[in-house]
PDB file of N, CA and C in Angstrom:
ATOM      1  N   UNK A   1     -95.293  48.369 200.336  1.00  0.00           N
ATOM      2  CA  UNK A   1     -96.067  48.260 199.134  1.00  0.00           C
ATOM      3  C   UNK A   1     -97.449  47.668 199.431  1.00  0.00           C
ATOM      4  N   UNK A   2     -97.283  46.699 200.262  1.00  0.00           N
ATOM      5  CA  UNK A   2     -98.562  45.914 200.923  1.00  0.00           C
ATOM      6  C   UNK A   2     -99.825  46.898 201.168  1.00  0.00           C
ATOM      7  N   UNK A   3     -98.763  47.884 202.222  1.00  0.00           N
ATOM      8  CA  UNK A   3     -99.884  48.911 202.828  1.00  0.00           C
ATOM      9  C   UNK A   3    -100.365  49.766 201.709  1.00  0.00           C
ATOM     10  N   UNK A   4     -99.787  50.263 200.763  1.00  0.00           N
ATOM     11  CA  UNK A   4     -99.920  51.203 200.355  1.00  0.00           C
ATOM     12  C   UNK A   4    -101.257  50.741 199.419  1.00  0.00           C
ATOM     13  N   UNK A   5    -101.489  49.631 198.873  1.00  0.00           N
ATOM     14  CA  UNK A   5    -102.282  48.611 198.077  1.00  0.00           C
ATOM     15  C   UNK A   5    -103.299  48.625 199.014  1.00  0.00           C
ATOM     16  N   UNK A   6    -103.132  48.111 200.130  1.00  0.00           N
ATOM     17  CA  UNK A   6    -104.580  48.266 200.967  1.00  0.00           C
ATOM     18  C   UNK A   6    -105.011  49.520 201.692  1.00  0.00           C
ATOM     19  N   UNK A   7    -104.510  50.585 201.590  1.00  0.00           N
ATOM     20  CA  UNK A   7    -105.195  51.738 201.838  1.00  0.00           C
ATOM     21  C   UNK A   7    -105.752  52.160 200.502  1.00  0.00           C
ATOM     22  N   UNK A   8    -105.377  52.173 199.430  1.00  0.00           N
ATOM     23  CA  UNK A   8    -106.088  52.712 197.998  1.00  0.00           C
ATOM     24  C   UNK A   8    -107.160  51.467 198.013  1.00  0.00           C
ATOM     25  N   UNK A   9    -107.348  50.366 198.234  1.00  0.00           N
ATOM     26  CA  UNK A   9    -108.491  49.184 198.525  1.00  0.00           C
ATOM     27  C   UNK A   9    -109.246  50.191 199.679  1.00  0.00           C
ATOM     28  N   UNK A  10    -109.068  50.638 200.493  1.00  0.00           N
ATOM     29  CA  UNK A  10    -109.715  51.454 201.431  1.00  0.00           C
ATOM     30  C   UNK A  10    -110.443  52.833 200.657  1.00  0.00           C
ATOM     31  N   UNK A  11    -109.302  53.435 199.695  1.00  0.00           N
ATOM     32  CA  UNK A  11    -110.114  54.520 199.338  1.00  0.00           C
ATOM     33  C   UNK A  11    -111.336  54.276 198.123  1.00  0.00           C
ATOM     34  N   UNK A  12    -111.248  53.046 197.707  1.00  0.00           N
ATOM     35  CA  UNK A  12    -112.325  52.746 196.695  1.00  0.00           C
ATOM     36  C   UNK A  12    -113.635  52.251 197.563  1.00  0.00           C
ATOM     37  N   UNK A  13    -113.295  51.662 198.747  1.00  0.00           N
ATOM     38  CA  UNK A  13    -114.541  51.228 199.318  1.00  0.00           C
ATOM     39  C   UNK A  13    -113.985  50.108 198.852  1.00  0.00           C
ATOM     40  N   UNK A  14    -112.973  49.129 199.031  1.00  0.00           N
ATOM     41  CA  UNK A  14    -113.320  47.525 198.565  1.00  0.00           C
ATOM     42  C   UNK A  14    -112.813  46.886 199.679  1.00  0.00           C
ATOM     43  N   UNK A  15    -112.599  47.738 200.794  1.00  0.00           N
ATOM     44  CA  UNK A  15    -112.193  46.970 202.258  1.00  0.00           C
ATOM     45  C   UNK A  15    -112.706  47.983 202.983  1.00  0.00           C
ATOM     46  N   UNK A  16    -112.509  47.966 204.261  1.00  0.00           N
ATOM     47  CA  UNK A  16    -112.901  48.859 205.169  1.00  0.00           C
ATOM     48  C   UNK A  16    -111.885  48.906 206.251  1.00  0.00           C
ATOM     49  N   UNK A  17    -110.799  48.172 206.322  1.00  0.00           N
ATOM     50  CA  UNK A  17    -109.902  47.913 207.660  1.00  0.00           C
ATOM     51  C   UNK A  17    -108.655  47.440 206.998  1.00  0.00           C
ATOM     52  N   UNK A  18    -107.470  48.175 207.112  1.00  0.00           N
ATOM     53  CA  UNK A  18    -106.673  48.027 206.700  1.00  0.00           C
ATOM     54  C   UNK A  18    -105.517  47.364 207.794  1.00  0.00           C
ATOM     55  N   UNK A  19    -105.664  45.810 207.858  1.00  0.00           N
ATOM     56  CA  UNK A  19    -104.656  44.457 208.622  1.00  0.00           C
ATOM     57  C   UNK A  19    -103.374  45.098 209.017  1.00  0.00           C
ATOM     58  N   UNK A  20    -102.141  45.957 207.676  1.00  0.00           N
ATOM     59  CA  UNK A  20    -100.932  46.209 207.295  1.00  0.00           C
ATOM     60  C   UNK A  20    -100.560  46.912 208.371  1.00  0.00           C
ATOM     61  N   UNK A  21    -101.896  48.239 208.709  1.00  0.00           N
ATOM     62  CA  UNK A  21    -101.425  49.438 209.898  1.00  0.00           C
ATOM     63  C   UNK A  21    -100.949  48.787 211.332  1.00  0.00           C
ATOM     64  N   UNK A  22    -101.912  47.965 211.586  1.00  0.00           N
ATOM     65  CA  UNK A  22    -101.458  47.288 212.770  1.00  0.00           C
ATOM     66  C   UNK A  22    -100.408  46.455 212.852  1.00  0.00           C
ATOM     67  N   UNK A  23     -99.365  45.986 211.988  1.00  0.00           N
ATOM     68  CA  UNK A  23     -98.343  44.909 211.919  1.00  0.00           C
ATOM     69  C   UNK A  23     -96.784  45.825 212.742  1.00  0.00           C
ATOM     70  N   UNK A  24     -96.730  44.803 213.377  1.00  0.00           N
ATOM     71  CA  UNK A  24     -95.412  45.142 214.193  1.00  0.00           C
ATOM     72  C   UNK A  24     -93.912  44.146 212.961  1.00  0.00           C
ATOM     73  N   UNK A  25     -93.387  45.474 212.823  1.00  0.00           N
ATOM     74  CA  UNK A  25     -92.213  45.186 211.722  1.00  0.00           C
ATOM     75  C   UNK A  25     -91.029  45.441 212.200  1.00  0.00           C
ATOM     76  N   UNK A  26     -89.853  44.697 211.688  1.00  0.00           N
ATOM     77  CA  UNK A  26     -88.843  44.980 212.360  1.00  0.00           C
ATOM     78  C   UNK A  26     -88.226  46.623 211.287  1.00  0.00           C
ATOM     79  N   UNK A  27     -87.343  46.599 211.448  1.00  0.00           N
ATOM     80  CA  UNK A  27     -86.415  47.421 210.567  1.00  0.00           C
ATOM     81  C   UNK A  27     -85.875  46.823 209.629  1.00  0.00           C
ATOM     82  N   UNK A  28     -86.268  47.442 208.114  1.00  0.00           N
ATOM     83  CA  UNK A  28     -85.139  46.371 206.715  1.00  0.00           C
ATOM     84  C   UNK A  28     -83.722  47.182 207.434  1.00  0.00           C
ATOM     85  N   UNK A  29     -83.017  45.861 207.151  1.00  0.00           N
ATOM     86  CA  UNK A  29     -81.906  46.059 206.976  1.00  0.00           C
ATOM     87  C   UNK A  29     -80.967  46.359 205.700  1.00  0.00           C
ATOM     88  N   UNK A  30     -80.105  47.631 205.831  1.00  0.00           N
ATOM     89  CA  UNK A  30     -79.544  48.178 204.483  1.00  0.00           C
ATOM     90  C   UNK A  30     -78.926  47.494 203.789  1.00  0.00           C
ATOM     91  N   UNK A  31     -78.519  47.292 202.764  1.00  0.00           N
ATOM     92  CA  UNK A  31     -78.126  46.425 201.940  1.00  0.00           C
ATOM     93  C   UNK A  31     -76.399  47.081 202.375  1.00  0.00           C
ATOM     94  N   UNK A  32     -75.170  45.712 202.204  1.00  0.00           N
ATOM     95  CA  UNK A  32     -74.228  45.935 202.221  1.00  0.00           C
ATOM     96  C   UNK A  32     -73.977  47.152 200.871  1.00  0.00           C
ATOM     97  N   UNK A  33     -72.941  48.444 201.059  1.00  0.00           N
ATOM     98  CA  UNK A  33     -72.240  48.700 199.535  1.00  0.00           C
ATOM     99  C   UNK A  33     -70.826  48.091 199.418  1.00  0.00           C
ATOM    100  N   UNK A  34     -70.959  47.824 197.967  1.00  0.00           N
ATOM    101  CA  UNK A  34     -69.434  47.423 198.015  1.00  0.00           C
ATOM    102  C   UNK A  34     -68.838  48.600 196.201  1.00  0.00           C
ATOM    103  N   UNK A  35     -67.490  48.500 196.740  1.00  0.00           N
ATOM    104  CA  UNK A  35     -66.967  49.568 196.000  1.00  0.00           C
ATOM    105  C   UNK A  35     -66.269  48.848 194.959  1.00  0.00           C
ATOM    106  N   UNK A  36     -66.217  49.966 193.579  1.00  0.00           N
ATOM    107  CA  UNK A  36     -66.196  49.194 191.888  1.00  0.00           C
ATOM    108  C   UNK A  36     -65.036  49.671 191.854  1.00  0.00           C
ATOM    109  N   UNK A  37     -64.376  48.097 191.574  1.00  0.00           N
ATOM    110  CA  UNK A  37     -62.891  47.780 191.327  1.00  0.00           C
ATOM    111  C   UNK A  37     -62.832  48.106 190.081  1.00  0.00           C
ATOM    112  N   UNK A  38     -61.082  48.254 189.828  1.00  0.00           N
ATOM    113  CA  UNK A  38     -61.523  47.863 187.891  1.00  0.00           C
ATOM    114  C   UNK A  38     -61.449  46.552 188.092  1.00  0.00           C
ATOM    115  N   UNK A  39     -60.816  45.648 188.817  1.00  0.00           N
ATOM    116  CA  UNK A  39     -61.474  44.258 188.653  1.00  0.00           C
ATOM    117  C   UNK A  39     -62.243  43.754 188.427  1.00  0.00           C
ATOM    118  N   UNK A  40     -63.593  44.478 189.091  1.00  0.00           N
ATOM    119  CA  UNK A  40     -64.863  44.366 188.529  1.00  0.00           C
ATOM    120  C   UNK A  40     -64.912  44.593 187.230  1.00  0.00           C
ATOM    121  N   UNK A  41     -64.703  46.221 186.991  1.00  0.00           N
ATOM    122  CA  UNK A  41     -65.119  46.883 185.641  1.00  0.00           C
ATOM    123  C   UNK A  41     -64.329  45.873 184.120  1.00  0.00           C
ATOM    124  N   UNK A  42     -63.156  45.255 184.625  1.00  0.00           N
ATOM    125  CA  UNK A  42     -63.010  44.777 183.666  1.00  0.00           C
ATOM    126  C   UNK A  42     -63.227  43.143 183.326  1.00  0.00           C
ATOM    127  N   UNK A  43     -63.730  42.906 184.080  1.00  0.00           N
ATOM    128  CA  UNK A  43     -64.574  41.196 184.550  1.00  0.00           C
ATOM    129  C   UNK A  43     -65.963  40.868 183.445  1.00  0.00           C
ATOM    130  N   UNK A  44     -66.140  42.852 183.016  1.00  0.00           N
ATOM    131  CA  UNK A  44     -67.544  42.613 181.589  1.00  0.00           C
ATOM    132  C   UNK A  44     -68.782  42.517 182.613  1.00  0.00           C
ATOM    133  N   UNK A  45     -69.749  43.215 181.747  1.00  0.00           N
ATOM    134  CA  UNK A  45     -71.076  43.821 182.442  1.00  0.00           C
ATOM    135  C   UNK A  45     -71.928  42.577 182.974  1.00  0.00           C
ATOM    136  N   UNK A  46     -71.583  40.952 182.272  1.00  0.00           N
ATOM    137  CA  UNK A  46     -72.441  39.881 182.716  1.00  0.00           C
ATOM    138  C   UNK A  46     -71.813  39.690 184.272  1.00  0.00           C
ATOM    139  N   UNK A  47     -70.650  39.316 184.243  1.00  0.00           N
ATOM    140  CA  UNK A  47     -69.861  39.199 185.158  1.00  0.00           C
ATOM    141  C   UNK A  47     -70.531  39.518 186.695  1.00  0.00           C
ATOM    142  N   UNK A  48     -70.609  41.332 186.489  1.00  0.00           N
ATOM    143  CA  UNK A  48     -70.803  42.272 187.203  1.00  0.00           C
ATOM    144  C   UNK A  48     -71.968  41.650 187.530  1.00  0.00           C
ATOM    145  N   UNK A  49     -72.886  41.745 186.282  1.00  0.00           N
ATOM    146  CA  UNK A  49     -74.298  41.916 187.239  1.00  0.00           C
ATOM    147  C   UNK A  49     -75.095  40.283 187.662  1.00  0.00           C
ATOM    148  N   UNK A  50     -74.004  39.653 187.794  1.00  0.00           N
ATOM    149  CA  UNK A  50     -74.687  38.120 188.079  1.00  0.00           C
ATOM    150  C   UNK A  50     -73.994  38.372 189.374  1.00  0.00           C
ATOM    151  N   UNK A  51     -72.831  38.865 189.633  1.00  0.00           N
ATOM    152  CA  UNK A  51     -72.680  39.293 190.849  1.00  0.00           C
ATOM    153  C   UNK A  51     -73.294  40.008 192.312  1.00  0.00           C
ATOM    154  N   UNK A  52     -73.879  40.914 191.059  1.00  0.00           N
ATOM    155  CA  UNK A  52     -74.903  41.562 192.003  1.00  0.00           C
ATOM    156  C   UNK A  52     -75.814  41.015 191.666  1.00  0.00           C
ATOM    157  N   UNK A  53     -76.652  40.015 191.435  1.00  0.00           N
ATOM    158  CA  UNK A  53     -77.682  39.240 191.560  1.00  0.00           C
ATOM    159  C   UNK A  53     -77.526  38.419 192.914  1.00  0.00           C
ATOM    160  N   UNK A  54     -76.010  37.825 193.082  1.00  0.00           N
ATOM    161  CA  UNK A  54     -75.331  36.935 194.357  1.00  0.00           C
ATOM    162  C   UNK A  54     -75.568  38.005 195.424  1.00  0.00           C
ATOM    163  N   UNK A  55     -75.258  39.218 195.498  1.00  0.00           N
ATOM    164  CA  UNK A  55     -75.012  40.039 196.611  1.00  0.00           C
ATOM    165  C   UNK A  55     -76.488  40.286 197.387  1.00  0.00           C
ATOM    166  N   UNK A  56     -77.572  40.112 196.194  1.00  0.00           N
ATOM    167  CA  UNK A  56     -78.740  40.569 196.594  1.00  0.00           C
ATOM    168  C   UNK A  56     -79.081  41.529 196.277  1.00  0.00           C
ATOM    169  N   UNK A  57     -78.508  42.313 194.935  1.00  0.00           N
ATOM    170  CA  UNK A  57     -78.916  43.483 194.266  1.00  0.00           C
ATOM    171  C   UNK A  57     -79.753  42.889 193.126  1.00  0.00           C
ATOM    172  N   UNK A  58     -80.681  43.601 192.720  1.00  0.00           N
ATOM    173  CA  UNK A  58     -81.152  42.929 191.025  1.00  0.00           C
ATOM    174  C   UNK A  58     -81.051  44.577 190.005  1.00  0.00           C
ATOM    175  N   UNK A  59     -80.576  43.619 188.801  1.00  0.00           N
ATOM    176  CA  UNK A  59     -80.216  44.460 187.672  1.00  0.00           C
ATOM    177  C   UNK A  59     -81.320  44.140 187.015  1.00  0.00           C
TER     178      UNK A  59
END
């Protein structure tokens, strides 16, 4: 997103050198999946999604 923000700063003329191209990045790592129990399903939608707030998903 970074880069993508400072190349359109590039295409207006409000930078000239875009820092982002040159950055050595690792690889994101994929997010675990995990599979919907009815335990889940019947635990109610707050339940669920404060859960996946814990897991590192956002609702």
């Amino acid at each position: 997103m970074l880069r993508a923000a400072l190349n359109a700063a590039i295409a207006q003329q409000l930078i000239t050198f875009n820092p982002a191209a040159h950055a050595d990045l690792e690889a994101a790592r994929r997010p675990k999946a995990w599979r919907w129990t009815d335990t889940h399903l019947d635990a109610g939608p707050i339940t669920v999604a404060k859960q996946l707030v814990v897991n590192g998903w956002e609702v």
